[in-house]
C-alpha atoms as a PDB file:
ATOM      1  CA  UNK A   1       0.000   0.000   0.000  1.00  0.00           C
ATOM      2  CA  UNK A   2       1.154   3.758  -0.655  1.00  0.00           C
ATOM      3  CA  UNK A   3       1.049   5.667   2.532  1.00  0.00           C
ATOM      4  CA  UNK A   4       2.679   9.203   4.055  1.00  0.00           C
ATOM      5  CA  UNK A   5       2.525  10.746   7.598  1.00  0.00           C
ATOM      6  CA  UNK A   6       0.442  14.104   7.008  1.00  0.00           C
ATOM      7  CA  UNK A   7      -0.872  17.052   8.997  1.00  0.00           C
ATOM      8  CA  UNK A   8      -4.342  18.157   7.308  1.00  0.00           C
ATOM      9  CA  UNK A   9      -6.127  21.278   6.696  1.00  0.00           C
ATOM     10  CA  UNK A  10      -9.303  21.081   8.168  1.00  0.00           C
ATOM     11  CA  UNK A  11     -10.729  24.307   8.809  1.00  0.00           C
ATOM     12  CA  UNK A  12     -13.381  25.826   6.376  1.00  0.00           C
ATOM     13  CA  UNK A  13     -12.255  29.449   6.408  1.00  0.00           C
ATOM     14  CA  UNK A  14      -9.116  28.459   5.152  1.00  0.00           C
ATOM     15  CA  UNK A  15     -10.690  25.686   2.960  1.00  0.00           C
ATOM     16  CA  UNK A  16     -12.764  28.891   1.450  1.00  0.00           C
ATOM     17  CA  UNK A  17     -10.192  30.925   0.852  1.00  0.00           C
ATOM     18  CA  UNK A  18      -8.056  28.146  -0.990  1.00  0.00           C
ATOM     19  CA  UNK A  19     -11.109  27.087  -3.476  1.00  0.00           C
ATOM     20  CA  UNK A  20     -11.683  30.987  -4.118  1.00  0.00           C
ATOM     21  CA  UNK A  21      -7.963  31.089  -4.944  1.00  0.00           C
ATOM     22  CA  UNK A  22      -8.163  28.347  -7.066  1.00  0.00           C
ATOM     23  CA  UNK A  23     -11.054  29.625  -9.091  1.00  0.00           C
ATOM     24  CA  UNK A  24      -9.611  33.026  -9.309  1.00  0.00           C
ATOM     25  CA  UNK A  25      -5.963  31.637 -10.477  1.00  0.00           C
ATOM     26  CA  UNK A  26      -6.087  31.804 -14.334  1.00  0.00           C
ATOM     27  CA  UNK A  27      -4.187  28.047 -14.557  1.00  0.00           C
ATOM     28  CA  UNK A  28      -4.456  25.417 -17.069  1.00  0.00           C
ATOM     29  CA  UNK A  29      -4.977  22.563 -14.997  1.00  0.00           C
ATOM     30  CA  UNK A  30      -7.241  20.683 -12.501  1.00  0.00           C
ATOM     31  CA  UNK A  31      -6.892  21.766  -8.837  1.00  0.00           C
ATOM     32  CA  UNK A  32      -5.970  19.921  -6.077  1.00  0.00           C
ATOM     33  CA  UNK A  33      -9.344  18.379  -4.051  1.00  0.00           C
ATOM     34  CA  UNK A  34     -10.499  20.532  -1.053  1.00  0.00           C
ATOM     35  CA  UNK A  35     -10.727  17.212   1.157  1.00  0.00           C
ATOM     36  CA  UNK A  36      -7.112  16.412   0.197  1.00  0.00           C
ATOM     37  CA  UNK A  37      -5.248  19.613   1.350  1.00  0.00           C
ATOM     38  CA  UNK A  38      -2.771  18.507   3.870  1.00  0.00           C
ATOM     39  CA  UNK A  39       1.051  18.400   4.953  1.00  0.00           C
ATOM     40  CA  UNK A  40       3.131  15.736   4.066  1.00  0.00           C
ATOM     41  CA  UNK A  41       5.087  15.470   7.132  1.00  0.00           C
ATOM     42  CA  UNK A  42       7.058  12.264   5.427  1.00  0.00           C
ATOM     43  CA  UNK A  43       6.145   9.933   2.597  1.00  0.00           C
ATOM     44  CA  UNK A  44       6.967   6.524   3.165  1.00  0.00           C
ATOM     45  CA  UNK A  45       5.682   4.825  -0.473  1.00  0.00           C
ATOM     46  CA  UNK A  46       4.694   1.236  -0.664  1.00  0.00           C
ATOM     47  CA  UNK A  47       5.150  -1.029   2.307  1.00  0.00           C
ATOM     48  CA  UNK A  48       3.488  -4.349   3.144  1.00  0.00           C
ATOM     49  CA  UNK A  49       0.607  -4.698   5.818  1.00  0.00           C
ATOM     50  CA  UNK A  50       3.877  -5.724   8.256  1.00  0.00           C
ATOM     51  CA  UNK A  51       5.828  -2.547   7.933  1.00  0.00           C
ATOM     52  CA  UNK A  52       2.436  -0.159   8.119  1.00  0.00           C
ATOM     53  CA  UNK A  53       1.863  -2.114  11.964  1.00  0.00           C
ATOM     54  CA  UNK A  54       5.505  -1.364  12.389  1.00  0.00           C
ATOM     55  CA  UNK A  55       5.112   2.347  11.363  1.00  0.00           C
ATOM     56  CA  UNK A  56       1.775   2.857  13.360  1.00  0.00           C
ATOM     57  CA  UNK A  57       3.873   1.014  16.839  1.00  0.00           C
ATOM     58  CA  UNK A  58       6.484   3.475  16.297  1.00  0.00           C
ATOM     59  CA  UNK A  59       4.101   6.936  14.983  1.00  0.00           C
ATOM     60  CA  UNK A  60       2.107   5.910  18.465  1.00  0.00           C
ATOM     61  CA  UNK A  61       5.429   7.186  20.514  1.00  0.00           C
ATOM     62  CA  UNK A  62       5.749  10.714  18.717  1.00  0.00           C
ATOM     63  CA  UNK A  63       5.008  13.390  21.874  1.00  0.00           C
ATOM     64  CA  UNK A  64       3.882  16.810  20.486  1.00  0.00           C
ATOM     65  CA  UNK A  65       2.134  19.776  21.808  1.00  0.00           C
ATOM     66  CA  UNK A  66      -0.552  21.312  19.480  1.00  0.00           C
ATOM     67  CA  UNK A  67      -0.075  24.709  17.650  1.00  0.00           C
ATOM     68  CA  UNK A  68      -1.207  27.418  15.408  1.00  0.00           C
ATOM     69  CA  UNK A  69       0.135  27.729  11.839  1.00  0.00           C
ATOM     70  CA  UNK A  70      -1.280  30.982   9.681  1.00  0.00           C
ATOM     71  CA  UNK A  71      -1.567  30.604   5.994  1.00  0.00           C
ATOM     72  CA  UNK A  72       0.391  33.096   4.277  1.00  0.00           C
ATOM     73  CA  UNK A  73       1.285  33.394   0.188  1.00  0.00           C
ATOM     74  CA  UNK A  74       1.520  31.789  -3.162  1.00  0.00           C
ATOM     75  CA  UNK A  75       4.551  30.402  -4.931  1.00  0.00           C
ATOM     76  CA  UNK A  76       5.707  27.976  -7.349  1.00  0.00           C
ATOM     77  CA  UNK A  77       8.320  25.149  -7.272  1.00  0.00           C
ATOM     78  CA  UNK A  78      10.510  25.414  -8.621  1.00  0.00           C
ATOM     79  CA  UNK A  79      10.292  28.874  -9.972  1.00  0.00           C
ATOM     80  CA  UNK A  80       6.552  30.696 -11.127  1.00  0.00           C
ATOM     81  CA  UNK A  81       8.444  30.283 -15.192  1.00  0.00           C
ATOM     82  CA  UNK A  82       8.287  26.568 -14.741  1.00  0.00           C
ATOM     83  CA  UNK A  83       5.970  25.687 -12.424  1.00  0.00           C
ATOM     84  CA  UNK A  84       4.987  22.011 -11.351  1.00  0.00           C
ATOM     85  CA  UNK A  85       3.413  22.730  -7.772  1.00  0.00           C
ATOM     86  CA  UNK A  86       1.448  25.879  -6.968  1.00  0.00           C
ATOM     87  CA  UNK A  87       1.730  26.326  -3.130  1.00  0.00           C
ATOM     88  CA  UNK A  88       0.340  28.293  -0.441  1.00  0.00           C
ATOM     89  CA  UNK A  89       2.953  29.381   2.376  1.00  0.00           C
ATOM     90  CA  UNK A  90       2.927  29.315   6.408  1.00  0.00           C
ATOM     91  CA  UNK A  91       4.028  31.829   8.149  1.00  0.00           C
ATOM     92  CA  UNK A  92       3.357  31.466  11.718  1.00  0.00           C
ATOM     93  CA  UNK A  93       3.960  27.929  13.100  1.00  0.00           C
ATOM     94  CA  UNK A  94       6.356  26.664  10.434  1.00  0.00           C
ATOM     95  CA  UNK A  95       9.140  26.057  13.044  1.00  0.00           C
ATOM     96  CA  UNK A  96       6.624  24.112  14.840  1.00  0.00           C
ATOM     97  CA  UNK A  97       5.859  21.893  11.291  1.00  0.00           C
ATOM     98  CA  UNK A  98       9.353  21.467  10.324  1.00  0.00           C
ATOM     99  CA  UNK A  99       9.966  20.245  14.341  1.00  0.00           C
ATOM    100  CA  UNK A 100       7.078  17.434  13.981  1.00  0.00           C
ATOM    101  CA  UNK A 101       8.265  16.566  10.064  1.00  0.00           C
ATOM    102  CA  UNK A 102      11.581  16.015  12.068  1.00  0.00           C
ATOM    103  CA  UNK A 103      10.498  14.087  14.957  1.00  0.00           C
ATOM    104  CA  UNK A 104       8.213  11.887  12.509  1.00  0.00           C
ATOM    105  CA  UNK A 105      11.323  11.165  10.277  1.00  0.00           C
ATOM    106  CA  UNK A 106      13.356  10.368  13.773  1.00  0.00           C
ATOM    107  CA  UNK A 107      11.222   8.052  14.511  1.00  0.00           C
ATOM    108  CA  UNK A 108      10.784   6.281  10.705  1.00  0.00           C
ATOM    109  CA  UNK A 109      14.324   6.142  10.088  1.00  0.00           C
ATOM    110  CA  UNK A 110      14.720   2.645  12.481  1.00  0.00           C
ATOM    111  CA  UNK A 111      12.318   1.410   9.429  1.00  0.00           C
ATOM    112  CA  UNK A 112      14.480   2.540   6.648  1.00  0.00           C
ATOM    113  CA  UNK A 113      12.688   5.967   5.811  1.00  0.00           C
ATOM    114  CA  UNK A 114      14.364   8.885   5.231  1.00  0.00           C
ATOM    115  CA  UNK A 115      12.766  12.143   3.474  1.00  0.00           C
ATOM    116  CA  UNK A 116      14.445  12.340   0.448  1.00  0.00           C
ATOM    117  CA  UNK A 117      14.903  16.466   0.855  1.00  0.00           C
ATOM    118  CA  UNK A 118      14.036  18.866   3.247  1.00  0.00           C
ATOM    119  CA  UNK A 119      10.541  19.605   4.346  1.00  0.00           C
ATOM    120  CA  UNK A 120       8.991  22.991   3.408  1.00  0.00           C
ATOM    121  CA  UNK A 121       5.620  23.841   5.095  1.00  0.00           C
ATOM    122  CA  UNK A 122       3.367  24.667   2.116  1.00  0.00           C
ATOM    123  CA  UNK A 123       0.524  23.301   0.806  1.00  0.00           C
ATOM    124  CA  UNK A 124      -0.039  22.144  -3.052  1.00  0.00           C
ATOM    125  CA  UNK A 125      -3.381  23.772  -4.365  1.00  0.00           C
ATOM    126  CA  UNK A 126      -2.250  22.714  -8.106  1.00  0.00           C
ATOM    127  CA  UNK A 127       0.041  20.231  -9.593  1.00  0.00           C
ATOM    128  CA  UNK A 128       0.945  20.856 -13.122  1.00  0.00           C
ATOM    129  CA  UNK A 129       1.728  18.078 -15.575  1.00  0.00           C
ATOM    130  CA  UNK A 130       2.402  19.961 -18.727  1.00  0.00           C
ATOM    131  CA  UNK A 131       3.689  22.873 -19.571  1.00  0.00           C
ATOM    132  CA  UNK A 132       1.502  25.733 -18.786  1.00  0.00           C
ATOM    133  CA  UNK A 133       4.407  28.438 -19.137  1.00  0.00           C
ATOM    134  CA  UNK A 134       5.332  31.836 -16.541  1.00  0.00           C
ATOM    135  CA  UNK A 135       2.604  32.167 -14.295  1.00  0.00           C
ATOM    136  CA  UNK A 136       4.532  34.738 -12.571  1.00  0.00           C
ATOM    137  CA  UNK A 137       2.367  38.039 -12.909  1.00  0.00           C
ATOM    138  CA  UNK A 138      -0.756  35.716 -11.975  1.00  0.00           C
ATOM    139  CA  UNK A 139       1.170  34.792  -8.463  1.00  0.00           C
ATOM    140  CA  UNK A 140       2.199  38.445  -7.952  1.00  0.00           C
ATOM    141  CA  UNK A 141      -1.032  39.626  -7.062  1.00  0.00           C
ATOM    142  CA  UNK A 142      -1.543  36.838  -4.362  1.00  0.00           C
ATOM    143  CA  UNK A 143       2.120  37.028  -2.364  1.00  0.00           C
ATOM    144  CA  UNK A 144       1.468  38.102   0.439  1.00  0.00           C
ATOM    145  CA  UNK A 145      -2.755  37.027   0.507  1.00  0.00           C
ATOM    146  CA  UNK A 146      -4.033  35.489   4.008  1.00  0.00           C
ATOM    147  CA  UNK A 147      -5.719  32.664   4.096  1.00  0.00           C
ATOM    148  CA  UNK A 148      -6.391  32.281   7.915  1.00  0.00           C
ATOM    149  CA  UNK A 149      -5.522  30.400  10.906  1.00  0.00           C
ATOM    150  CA  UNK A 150      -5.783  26.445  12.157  1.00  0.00           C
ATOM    151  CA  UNK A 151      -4.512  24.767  14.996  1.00  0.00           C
ATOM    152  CA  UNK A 152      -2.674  21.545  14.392  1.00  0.00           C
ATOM    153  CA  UNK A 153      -3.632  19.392  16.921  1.00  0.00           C
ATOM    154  CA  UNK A 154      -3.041  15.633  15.131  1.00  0.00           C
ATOM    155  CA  UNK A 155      -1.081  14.101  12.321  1.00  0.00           C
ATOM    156  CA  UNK A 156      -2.411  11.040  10.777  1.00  0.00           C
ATOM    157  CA  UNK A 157      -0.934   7.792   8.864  1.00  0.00           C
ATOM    158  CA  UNK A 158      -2.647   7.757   5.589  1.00  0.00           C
ATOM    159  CA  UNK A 159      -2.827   5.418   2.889  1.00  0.00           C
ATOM    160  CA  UNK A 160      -3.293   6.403  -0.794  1.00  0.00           C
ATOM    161  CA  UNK A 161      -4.711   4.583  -3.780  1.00  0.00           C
ATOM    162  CA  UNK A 162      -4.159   6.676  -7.172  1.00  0.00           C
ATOM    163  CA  UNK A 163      -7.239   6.454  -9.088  1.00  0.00           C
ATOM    164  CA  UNK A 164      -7.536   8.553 -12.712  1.00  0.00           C
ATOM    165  CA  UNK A 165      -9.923  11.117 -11.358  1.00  0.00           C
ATOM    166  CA  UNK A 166      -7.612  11.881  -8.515  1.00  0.00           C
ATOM    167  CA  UNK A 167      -5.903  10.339  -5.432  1.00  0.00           C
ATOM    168  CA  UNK A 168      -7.873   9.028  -2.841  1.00  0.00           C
ATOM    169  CA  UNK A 169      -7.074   9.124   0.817  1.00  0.00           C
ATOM    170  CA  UNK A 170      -7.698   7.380   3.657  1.00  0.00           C
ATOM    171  CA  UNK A 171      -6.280   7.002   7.866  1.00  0.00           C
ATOM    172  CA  UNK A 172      -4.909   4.793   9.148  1.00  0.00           C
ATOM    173  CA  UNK A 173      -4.103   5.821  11.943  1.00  0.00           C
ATOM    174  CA  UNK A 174      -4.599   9.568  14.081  1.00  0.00           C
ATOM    175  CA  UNK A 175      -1.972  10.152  16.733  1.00  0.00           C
ATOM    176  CA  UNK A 176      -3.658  13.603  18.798  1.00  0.00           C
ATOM    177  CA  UNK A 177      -1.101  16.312  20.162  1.00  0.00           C
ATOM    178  CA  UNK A 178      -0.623  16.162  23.575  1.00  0.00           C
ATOM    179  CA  UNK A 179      -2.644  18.777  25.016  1.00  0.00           C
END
């Protein structure tokens, strides 16, 4: 089974404000689902129905407090002339991500996982197959946009089966913050 270790978006404001930026974003190509907006704290790939009761033993230990991340800006990777991913940015809290991407891959690497480069909070509204060309002066206008406020308070294990219409994505497991 595919699976990843992800932090989700779940509140509507910000849900809003992403669909309204998607519909208002003049790009040539299908949006990313509302439902599967999330962080991918660390993707882990295929693994067997052993390793996933491995990874959900060790994703049980992870001790974390929760916080507040603010949604902040759009950008491109890897540049707004070529772009493959259209992102939103965090601005408050990202210390706080990067610290739990960390402490998830801490705890996979026993397993074998390792993130293959560093994580950046952000979340992908579009991902762009073909060429679309420099979307540049459309991302201008929306730098420094806020989207709102959410309190990350659980990360879950989540499994994904890629379907032509889209991936879809379910838990496996929820491990909840602390307090």
């Amino acid at each position: 089974m595919r699976t990843f270790v992800a932090a989700e978006i779940t509140g509507q404001g910000i849900l809003n404000s992403i669909k309204n930026l998607q519909s208002n974003l003049k790009i040539e190509t299908k949006p990313i689902e509302l439902q599967n907006m999330h962080f991918t704290l660390l993707f882990l790939g295929e693994i067997s129905e052993d390793m996933a009761q491995k990874v959900q033993n060790e994703l049980k230990t992870i001790q974390y407090d929760s916080f507040d991340i603010s949604f902040e800006g759009v950008g491109a990777f890897p540049k707004p002339k070529f772009p493959r991913v259209v992102w939103i940015g965090v601005k408050n809290g990202a210390d706080q991500l990067v610290e739990l991407a960390k402490a998830v891959e801490e705890k996979m690497a026993p397993l074998g996982f390792k993130s293959d480069r560093e994580f950046k909070p952000h979340i992908t509204i579009f991902r762009i197959k073909n060429k679309i060309g420099d979307i540049t002066d459309e991302l201008i206008k929306y730098s420094n946009e806020k989207f709102g406020l959410q309190k990350i308070s659980e990360i879950k294990f989540k499994k994904s089966v890629l379907t032509p219409s889209g991936p879809i994505y379910s838990d496996l497991q929820v491990i909840k913050a602390s307090k």
